[in-house]
N, C-alpha and C. Protein backbone atom coordinates (compact mmCIF):
# COMPACT_ATOMS: atom_id res chain seq x y z
N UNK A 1 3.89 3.18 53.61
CA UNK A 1 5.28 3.18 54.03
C UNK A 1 6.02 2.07 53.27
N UNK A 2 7.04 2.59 52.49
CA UNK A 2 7.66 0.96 52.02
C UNK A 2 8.90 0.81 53.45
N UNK A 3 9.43 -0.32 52.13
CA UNK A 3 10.57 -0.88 52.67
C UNK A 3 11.74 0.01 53.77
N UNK A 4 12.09 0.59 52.74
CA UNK A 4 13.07 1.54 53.04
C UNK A 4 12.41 2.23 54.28
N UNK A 5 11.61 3.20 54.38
CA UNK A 5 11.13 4.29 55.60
C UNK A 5 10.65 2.88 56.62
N UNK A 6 10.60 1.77 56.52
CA UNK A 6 10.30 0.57 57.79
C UNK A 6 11.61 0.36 58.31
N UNK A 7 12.41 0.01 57.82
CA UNK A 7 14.02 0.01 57.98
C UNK A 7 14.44 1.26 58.31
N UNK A 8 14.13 1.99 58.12
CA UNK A 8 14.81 3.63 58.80
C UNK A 8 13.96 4.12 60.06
N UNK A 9 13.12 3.13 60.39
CA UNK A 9 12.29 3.74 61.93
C UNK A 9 12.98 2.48 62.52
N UNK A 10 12.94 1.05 61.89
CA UNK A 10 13.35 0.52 63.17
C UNK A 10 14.67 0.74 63.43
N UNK A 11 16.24 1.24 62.60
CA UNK A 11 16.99 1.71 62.81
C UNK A 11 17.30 2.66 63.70
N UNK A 12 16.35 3.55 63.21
CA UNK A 12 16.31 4.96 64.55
C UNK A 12 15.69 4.97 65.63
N UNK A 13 14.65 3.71 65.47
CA UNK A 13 14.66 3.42 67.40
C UNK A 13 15.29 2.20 67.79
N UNK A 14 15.62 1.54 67.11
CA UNK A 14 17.26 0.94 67.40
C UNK A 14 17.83 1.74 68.53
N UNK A 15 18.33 2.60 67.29
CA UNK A 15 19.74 3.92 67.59
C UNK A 15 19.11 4.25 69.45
N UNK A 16 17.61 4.91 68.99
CA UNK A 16 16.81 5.59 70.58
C UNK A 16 17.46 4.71 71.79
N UNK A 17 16.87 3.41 71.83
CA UNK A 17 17.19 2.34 72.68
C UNK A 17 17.77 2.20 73.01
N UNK A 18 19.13 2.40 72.45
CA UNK A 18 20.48 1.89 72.99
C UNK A 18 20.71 3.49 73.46
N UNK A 19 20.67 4.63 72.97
CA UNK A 19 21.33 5.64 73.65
C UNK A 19 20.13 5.52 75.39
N UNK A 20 19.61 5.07 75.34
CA UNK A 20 18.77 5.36 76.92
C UNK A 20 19.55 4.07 77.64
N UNK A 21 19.91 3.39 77.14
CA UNK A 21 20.74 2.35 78.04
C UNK A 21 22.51 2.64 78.73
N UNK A 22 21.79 2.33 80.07
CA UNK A 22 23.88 2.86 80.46
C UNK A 22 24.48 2.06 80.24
N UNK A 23 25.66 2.63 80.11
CA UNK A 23 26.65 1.10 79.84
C UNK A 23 28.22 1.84 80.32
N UNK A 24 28.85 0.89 80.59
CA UNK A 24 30.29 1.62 80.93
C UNK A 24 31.01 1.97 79.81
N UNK A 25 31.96 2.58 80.36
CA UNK A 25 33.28 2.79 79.16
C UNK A 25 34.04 2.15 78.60
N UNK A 26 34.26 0.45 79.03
CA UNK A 26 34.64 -0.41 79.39
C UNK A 26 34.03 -1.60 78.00
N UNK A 27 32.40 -0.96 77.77
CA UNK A 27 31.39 -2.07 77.19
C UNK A 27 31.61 -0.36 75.64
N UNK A 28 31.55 0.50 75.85
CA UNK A 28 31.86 1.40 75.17
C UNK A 28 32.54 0.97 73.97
N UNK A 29 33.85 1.22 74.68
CA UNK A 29 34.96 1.46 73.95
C UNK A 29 35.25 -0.67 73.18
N UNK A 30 34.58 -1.51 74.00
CA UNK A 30 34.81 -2.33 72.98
C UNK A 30 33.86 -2.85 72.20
N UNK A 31 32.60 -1.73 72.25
CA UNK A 31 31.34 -1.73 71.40
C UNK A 31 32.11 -1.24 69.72
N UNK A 32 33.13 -0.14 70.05
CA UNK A 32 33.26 0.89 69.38
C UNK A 32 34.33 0.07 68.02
N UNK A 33 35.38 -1.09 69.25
CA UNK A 33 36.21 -1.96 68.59
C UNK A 33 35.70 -2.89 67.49
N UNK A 34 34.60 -3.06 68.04
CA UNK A 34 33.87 -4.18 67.18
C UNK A 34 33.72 -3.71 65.80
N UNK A 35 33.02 -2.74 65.82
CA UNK A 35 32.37 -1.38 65.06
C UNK A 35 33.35 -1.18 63.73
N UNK A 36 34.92 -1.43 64.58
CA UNK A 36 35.71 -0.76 63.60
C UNK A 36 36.31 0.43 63.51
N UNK A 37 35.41 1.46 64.80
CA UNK A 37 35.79 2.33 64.53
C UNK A 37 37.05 2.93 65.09
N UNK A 38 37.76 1.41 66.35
CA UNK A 38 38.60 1.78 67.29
C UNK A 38 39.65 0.75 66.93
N UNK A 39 40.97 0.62 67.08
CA UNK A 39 41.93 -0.39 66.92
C UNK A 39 42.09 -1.17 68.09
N UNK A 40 42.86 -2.30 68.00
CA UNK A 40 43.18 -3.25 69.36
C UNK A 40 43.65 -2.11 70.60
N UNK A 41 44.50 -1.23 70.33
CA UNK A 41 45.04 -0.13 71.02
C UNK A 41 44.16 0.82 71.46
N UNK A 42 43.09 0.89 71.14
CA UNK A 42 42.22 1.77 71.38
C UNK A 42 42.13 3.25 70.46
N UNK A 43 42.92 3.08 69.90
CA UNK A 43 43.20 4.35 68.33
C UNK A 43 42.08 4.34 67.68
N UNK A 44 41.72 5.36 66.95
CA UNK A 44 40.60 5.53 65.85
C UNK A 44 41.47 4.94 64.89
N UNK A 45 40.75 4.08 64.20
CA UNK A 45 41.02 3.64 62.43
C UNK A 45 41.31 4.35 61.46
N UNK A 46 41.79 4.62 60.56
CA UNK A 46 41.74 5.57 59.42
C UNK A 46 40.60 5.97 58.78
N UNK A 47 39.65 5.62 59.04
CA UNK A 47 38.31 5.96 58.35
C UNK A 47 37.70 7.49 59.40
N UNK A 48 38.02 7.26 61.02
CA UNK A 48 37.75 8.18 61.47
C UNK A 48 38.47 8.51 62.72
N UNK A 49 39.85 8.78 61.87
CA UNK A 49 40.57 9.58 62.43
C UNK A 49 40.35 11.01 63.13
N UNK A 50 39.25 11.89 62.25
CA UNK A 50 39.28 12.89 62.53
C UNK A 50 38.05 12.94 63.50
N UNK A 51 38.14 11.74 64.52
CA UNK A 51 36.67 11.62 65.30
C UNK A 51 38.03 12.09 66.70
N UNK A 52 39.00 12.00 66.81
CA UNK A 52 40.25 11.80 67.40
C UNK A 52 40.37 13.25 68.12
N UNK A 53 40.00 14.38 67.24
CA UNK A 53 40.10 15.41 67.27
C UNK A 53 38.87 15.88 68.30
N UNK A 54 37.62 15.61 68.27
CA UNK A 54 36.70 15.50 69.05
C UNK A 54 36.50 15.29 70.24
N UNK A 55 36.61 13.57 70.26
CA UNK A 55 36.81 12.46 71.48
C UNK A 55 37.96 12.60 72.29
N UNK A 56 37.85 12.31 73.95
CA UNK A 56 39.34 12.74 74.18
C UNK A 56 38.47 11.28 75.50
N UNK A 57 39.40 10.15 75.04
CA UNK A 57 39.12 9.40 76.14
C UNK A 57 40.10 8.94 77.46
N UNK A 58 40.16 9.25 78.55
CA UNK A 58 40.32 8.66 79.50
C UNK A 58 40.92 7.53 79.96
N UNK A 59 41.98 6.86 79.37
CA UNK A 59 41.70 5.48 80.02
C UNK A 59 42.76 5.30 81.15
């Protein structure tokens, strides 16, 4: 196994881990801010805008 495929398992059970963990909408949505993928406003960014179309959040 190199480098790369060691870094792509612990990534993807990374990823596993955290989807089995609850968390509110609250820890969500300013997971998501951090990320980048959300604005101070709670807007998608220009990078993924078209996630907008998808997502329909609640607040």
């Amino acid at each position: 196994m190199n480098e790369n495929d060691i870094a792509y398992k612990r990534a993807l059970e990374s990823a596993q881990n955290a989807l089995k963990k609850k968390v509110t909408k609250e820890e969500a949505l300013s997971s998501f801010m951090r990320a980048g993928i959300l604005d101070k406003n709670g807007n998608f960014t220009e990078p993924y805008k078209e996630l907008a179309k998808v997502f329909k959040f609640h607040r």
